[in-house]
Every structure is written in C-alpha cells, then in structure tokens.
Protein backbone atom coordinates (compact mmCIF):
# COMPACT_ATOMS: atom_id res chain seq x y z
CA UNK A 1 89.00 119.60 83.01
CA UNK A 2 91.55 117.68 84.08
CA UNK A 3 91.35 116.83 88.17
CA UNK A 4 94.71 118.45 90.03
CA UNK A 5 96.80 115.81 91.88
CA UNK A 6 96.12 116.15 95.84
CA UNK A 7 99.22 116.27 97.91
CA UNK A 8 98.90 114.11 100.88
CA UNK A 9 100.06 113.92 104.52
CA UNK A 10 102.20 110.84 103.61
CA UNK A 11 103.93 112.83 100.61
CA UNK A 12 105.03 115.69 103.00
CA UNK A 13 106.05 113.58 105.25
CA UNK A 14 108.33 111.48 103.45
CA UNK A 15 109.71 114.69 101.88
CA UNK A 16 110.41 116.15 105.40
CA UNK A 17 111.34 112.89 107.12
CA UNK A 18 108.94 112.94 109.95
CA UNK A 19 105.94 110.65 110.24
CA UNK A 20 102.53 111.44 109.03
CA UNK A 21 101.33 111.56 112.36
CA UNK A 22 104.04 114.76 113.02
CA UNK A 23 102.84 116.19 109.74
CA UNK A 24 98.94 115.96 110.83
CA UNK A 25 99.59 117.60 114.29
CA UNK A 26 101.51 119.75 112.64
CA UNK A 27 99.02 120.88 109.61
CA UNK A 28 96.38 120.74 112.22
CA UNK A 29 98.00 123.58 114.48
CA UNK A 30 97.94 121.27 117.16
CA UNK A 31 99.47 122.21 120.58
CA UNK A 32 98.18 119.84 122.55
CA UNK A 33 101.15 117.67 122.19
CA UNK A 34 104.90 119.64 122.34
CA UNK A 35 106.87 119.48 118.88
CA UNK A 36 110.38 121.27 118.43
CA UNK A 37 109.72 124.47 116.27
CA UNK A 38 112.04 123.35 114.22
CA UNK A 39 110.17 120.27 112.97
CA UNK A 40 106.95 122.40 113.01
CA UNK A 41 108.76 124.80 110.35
CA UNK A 42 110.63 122.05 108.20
CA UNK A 43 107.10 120.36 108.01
CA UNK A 44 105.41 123.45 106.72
CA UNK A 45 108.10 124.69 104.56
CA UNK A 46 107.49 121.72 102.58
CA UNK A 47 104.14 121.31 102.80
CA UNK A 48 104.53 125.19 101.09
CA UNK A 49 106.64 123.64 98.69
CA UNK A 50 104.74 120.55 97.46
CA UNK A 51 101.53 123.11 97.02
CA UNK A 52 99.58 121.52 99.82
CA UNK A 53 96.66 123.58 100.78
CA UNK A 54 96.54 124.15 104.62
CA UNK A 55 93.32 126.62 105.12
CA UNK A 56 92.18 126.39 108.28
CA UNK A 57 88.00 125.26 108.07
CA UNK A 58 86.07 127.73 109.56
CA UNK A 59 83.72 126.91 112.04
CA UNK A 60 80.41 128.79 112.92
CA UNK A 61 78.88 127.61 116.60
CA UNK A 62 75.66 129.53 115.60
CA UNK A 63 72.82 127.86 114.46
CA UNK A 64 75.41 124.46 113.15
CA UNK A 65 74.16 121.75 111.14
CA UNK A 66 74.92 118.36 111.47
CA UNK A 67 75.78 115.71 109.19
CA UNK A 68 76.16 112.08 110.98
CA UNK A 69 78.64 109.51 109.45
CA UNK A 70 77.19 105.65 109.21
CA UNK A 71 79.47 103.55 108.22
CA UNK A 72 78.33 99.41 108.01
CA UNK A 73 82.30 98.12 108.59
CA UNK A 74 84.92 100.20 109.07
CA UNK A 75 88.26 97.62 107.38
CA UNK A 76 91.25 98.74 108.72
CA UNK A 77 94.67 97.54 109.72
CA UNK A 78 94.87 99.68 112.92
CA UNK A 79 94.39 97.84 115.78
CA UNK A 80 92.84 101.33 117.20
CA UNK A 81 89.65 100.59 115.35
CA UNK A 82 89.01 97.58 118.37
CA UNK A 83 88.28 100.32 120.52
CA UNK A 84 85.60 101.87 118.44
CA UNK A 85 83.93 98.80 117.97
CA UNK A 86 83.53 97.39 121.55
CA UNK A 87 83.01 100.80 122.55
CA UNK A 88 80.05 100.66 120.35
CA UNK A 89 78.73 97.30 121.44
CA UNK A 90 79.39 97.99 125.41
CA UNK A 91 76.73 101.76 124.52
CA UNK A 92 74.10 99.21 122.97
CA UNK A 93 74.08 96.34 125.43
CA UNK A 94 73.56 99.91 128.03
CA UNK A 95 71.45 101.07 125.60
CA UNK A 96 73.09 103.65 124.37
CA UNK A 97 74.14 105.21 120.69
CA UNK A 98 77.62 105.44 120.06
CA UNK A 99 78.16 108.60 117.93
CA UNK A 100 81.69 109.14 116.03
CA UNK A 101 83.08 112.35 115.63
CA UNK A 102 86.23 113.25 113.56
CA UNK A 103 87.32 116.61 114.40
CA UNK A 104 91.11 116.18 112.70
CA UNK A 105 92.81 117.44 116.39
CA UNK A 106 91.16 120.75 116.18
CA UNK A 107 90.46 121.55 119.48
CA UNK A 108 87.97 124.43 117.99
CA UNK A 109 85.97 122.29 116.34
CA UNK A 110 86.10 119.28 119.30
CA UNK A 111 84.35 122.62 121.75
CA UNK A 112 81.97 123.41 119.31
CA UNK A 113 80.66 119.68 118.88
CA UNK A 114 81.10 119.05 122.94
CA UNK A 115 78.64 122.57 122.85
CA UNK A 116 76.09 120.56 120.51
CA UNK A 117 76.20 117.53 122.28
CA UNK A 118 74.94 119.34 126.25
CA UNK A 119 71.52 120.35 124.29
CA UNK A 120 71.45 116.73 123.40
CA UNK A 121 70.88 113.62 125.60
CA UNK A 122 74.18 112.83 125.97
CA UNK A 123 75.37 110.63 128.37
CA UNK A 124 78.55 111.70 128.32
CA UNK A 125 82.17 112.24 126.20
CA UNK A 126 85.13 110.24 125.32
CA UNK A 127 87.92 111.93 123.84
CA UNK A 128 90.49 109.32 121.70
CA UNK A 129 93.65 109.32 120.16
CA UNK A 130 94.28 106.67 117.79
CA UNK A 131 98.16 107.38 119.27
CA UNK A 132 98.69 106.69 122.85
CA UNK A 133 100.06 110.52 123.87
CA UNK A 134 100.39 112.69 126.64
CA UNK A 135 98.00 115.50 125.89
CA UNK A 136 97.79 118.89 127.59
CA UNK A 137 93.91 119.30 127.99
CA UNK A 138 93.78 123.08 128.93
CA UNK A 139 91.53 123.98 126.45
CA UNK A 140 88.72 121.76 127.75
CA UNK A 141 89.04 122.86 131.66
CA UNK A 142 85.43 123.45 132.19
CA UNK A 143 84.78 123.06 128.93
CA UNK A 144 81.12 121.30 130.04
CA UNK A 145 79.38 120.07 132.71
CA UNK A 146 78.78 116.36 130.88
CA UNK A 147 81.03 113.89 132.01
CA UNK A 148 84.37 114.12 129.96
CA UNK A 149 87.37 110.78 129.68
CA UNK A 150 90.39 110.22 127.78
CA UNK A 151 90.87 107.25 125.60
CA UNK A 152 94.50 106.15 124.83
CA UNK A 153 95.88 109.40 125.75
CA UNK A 154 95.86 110.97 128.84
CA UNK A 155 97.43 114.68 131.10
CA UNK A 156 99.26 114.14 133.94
CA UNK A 157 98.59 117.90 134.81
CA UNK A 158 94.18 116.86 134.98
CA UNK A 159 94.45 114.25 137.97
CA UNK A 160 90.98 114.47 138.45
CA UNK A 161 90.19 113.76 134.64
CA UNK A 162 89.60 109.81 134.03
CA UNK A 163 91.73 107.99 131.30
CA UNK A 164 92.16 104.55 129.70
CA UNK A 165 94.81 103.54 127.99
CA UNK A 166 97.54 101.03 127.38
CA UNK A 167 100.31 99.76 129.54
CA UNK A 168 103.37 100.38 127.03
CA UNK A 169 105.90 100.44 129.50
CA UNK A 170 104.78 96.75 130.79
CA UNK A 171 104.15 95.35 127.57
CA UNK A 172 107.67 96.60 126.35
CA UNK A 173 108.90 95.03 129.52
CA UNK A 174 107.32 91.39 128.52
CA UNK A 175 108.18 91.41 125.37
CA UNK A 176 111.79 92.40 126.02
CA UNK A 177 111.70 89.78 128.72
CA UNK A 178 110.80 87.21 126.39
CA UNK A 179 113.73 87.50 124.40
CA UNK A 180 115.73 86.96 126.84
CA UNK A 181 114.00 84.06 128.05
CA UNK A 182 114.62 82.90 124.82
CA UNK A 183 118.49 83.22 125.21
CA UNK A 184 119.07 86.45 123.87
CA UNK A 185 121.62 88.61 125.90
CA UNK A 186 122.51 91.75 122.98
CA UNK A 187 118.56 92.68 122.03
CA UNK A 188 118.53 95.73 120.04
CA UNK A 189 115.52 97.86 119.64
CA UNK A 190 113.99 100.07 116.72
CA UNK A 191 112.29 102.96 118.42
CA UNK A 192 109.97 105.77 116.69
CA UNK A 193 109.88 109.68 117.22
CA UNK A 194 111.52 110.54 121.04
CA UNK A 195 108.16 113.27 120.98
CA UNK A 196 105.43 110.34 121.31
CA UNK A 197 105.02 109.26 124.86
CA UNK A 198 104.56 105.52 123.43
CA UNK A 199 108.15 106.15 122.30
CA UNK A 200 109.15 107.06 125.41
CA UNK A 201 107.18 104.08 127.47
CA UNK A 202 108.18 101.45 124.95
CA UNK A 203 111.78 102.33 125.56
CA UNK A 204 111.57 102.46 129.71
CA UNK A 205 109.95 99.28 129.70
CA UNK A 206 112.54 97.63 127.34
CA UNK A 207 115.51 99.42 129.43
CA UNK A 208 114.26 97.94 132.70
CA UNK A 209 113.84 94.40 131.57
CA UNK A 210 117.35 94.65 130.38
CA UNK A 211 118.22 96.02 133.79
CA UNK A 212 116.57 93.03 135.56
CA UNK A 213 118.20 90.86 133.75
CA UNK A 214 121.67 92.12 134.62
CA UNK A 215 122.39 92.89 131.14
CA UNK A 216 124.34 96.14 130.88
CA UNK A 217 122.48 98.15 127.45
CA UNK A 218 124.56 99.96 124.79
CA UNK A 219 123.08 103.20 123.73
CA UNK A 220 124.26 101.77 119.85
CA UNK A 221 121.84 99.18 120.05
CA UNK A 222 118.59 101.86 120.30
CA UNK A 223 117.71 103.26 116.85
CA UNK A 224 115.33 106.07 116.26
CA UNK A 225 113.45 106.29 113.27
CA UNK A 226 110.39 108.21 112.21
CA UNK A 227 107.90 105.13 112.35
CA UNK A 228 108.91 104.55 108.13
CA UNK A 229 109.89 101.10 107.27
CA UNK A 230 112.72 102.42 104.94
CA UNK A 231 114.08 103.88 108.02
CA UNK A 232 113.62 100.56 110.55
CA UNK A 233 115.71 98.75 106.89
CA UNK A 234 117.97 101.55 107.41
CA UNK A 235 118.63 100.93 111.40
CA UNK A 236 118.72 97.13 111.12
CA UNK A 237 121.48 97.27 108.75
CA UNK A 238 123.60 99.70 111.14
CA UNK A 239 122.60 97.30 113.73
CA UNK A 240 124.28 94.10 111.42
CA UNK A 241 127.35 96.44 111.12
CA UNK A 242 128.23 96.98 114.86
CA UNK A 243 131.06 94.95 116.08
CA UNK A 244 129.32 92.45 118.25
CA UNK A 245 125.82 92.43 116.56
CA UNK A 246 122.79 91.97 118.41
CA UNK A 247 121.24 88.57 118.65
CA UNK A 248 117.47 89.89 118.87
CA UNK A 249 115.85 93.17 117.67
CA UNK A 250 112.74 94.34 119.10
CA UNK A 251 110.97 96.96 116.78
CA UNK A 252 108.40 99.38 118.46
CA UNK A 253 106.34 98.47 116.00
CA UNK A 254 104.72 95.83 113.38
CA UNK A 255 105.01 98.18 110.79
CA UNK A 256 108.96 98.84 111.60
CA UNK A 257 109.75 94.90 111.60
CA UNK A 258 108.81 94.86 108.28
CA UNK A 259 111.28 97.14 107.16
CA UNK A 260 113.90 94.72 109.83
CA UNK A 261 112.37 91.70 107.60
CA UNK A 262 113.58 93.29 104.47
CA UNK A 263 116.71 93.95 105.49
CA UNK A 264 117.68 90.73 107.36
CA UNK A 265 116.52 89.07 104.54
CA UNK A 266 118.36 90.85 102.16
CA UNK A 267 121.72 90.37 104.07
CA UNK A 268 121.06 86.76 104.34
CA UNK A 269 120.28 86.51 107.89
CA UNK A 270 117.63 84.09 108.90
CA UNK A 271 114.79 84.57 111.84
CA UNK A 272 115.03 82.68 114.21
CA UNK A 273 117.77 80.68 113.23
CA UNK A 274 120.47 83.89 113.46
CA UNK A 275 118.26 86.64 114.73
CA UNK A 276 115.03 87.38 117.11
CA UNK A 277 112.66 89.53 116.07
CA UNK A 278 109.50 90.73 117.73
CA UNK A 279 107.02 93.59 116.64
CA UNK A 280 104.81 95.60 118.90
CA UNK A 281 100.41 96.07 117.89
CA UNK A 282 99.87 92.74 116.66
CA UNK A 283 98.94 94.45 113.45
CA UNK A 284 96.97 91.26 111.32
CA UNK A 285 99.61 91.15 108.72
CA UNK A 286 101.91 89.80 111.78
CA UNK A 287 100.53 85.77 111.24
CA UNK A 288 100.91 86.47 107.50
CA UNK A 289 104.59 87.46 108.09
CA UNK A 290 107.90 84.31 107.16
CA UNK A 291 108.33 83.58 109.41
CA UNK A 292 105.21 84.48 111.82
CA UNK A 293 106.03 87.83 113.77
CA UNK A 294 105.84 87.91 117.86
CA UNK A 295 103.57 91.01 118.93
CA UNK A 296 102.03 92.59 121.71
CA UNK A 297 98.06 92.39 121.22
CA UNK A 298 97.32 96.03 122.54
CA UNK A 299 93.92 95.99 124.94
CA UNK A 300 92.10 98.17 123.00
CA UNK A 301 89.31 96.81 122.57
CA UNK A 302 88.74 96.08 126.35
CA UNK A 303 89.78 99.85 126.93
CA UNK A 304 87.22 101.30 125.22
CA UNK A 305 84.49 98.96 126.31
CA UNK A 306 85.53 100.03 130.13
CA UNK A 307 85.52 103.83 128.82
CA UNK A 308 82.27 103.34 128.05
CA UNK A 309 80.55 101.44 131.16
CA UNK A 310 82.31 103.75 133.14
CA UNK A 311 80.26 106.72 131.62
CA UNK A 312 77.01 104.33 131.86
CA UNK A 313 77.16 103.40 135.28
CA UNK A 314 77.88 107.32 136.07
CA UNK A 315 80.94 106.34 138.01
CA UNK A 316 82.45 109.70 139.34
CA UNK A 317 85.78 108.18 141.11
CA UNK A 318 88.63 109.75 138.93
CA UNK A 319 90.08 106.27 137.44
CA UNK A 320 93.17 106.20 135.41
CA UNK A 321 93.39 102.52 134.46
CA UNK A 322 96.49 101.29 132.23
CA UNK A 323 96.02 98.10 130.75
CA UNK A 324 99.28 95.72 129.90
CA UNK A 325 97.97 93.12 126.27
CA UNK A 326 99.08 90.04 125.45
CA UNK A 327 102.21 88.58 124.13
CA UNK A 328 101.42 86.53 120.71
CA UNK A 329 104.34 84.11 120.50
CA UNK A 330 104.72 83.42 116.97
CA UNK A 331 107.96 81.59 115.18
CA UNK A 332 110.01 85.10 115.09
CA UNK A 333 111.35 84.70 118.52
CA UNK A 334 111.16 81.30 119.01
CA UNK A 335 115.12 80.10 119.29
CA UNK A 336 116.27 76.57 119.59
CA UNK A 337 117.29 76.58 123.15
C-alpha cells in the first residue's frame, strides 16, 4: 500500500507565512505564550487545508507507562542543544541522571510527567524552551512540591520562580555596538516575529546602542520577517532600495543572514567591502559562511550547567540570572577603517 505523504509543520508554515515555531504553538494549543487570534485561525485554516492531522494525544495519569529516550549524540545545528549537554555533564559530575522529556508544549502532558517524577527520586525540574520566551506559568502554580526552574524562558508574573536564560538585549547591544565601532553610522536590522520576546530584546538592545551612539534610527531600516530566509532576501533588497542605504545590516539571526547573503550577493554588493553584516546564535555554518559571518555565541551551555547546580546544591534563593555570550568577530564586519 502505498505510504500517504505527511504534511509537516514547515509546509503549513510556509503556506501561512508564519514560522514553524508559530505553527507548533499553535497546533499544540499552546497559551502559554499570547498569539493574535488571527494568526491562530490563518494557521489552522491551512493546516485544515493541507490535510494535516491535529488530534490532540490523549493522556491517561492512571497507572502510565514509561518509555525513556537514549540517544548516544544528539547532531544538531541548534545551538539550544549546548544546554542539554552541559546540563547533562554538570547532573553526573553531582551525580545525578539527567532525564529528557519531550512533551511538544502540552502543558497536560508536562503535569502528568512532573506527577510521575514526585514518586521518583527526583531531585528536582527544569522546564526549557529551545526559544527564549516569556511564558505565563499559571498552570504549574503549585503544581508540586519538587523544586521547579525555567530554562531560556522565563514569567515576569512568578518572581519567586528561578530562571536562566540569555541576555538578548545586551548581546544585541554589543553586537550593534560593534558595527559602529567599525564605522558604520546607517545599520539596518532584520528582525523576526514582534510576538517572541527575543524579538522584542534583540530590537531594545540594538535601539539603545544606536541611541548611545547619537545616531538618530529610521523606523525603514527595521524589517520584520517571520524567521524564513526568503523573507530576510526579501527585506535586504528593500533595504538596498531606500534612498540612503544602510552601510551595515544586523540580522536577528544566522539563519536570516543567509537569506541577506543571497541577496547582497545577487545585487552585486560585496561584505565587507560595501556592506556589514553580522548574524545573531553563532549557528556552526557561520565560519563556513564567504565571507566568515560575525555572531553572538549564546551562553547556553553555561546556562544550563548553572540550572542544574543550582537544583544540586538545593539553593532556595529565587535567582533570575541573564547571561550576555560572546561576540565572534569574523570577516563580515570587519571594515577597512
């Protein structure tokens, strides 16, 4: 019989124009994070359209079996994944398991397994976003009497809940600095969806180093897109087409300076030589980038090693740590002062 072709999260997305993190919150129910009802609706309209298959799973907390996921080495590009894996060195140097849970923002399902772990030995619970978000954690008020901490997301509204995550707004302030260290005094900058608070951050911190630096910002040199590289191709060549044209672009993302690659390339302007660009997540195709792409090296991996100590030396202050990464200075944003 022949196998029926699965519609993914990435097809619906690019059909509806949002990201495929939108169109997982959104197939997911979540409402933990605030989305305009109008994207939810466009997103399931044609999710209904492309025949994608949105049952909810249904969960039993009675008597739940439990099937644990090994995996020898996880390969992937997101720089998230530094956080799972010094989080699981920092539990076995306190000699502790680090168990990994997917529960697909279903805050159902996250209960029910948080219900599991209290008649385990559990030291305690780290809840993670692979996005750093703002996250409304009403659900989980009192969910359990094991100590609970956020991990690249955190709710201003649970003061007393720790978190641990990264300092966007500083690290867009660096890297915006940068460029104009470099000589740059019209930097543009290629934003993603206005919903995600890294949006939001990324944007503050690039506004105020601007601001610093006496340089008076044009609302026609911020472009939104919805984290697509067709789209960032899209905003850098209405960037090239503004009267005075910016001199550096800063994209929100390593992803979105590839789609700024393409299209500077393809209107024959040349980085450095006639534009500055720098990325944001140090993604590892950044070095492999012509030239070499300038990036913030997100802290991840120090983030969730401190998530973890924290719950091993029981610490019961209510920390909320935000930590700025590095600035990798590669070719891309290297003028010839």
């Amino acid at each position: 019989m022949k196998r029926k072709n699965k519609v993914t999260m990435n097809e619906i997305a690019r059909a509806a124009g949002v990201s495929q993190a939108t169109v997982s919150l959104v197939i997911n129910q979540s409402r933990n994070i605030k989305l305009s009802e109008e994207t939810r609706q466009r997103v399931l309209a044609v999710a209904g359209e492309l025949g994608y298959d949105r049952l909810p799973a249904i969960h039993s907390p009675r008597n739940q079996e439990e099937i644990a996921l090994l995996i020898s080495s996880l390969q992937s590009y997101d720089p998230f994944v530094d956080a799972i894996s010094q989080a699981r060195d920092a539990a076995w140097r306190n000699e502790v398991l680090l168990t990994v849970y997917d529960y697909g923002d279903d805050s159902e399902l996250a209960l029910n397994i948080i219900r599991q772990l209290e008649k385990r030995n559990c030291v305690g619970i780290i809840l993670a976003s692979p996005v750093t978000t703002m996250v409304d954690m009403t659900a989980f008020q009192d969910c359990t009497t094991l100590p609970l901490v956020l991990l690249n997301q955190r709710d201003p509204d649970s003061p007393l809940l720790p978190s641990f995550v990264p300092d966007d707004y500083a690290n867009a302030f660096q890297l915006t600095r940068h460029l104009i260290n470099q000589g740059a005094t019209r930097i543009a900058h290629i934003t993603g969806e206005s919903w995600m608070e890294a949006t939001r951050q990324r944007l503050a911190g690039y506004q105020a180093a601007l601001a610093q630096a006496g340089i008076a910002a044009q609302s026609e040199w911020v472009q939104q897109t919805n984290w697509q590289f067709n789209e960032s191709y899209q905003a850098t060549e209405t960037l090239l087409a503004l009267e005075s044209r910016p001199d550096a672009i800063f994209c929100a993302s390593d992803w979105l300076a590839i789609g700024c690659y393409q299209a500077l390339s393809t209107l024959g302007v040349r980085i450095p030589d006639e534009m500055l660009v720098a990325g944001y997540d140090d993604q590892k195709i950044s070095e492999q980038m012509t030239p070499p792409l300038t990036s913030i090296q997100l802290p991840y991996g120090e983030l969730g090693r401190l998530a973890v100590e924290y719950l091993c030396n029981a610490e019961d202050a209510a920390t909320h740590l935000t930590l700025a990464g590095r600035l990798k200075i590669r070719r891309s944003s290297q003028s010839n002062l």
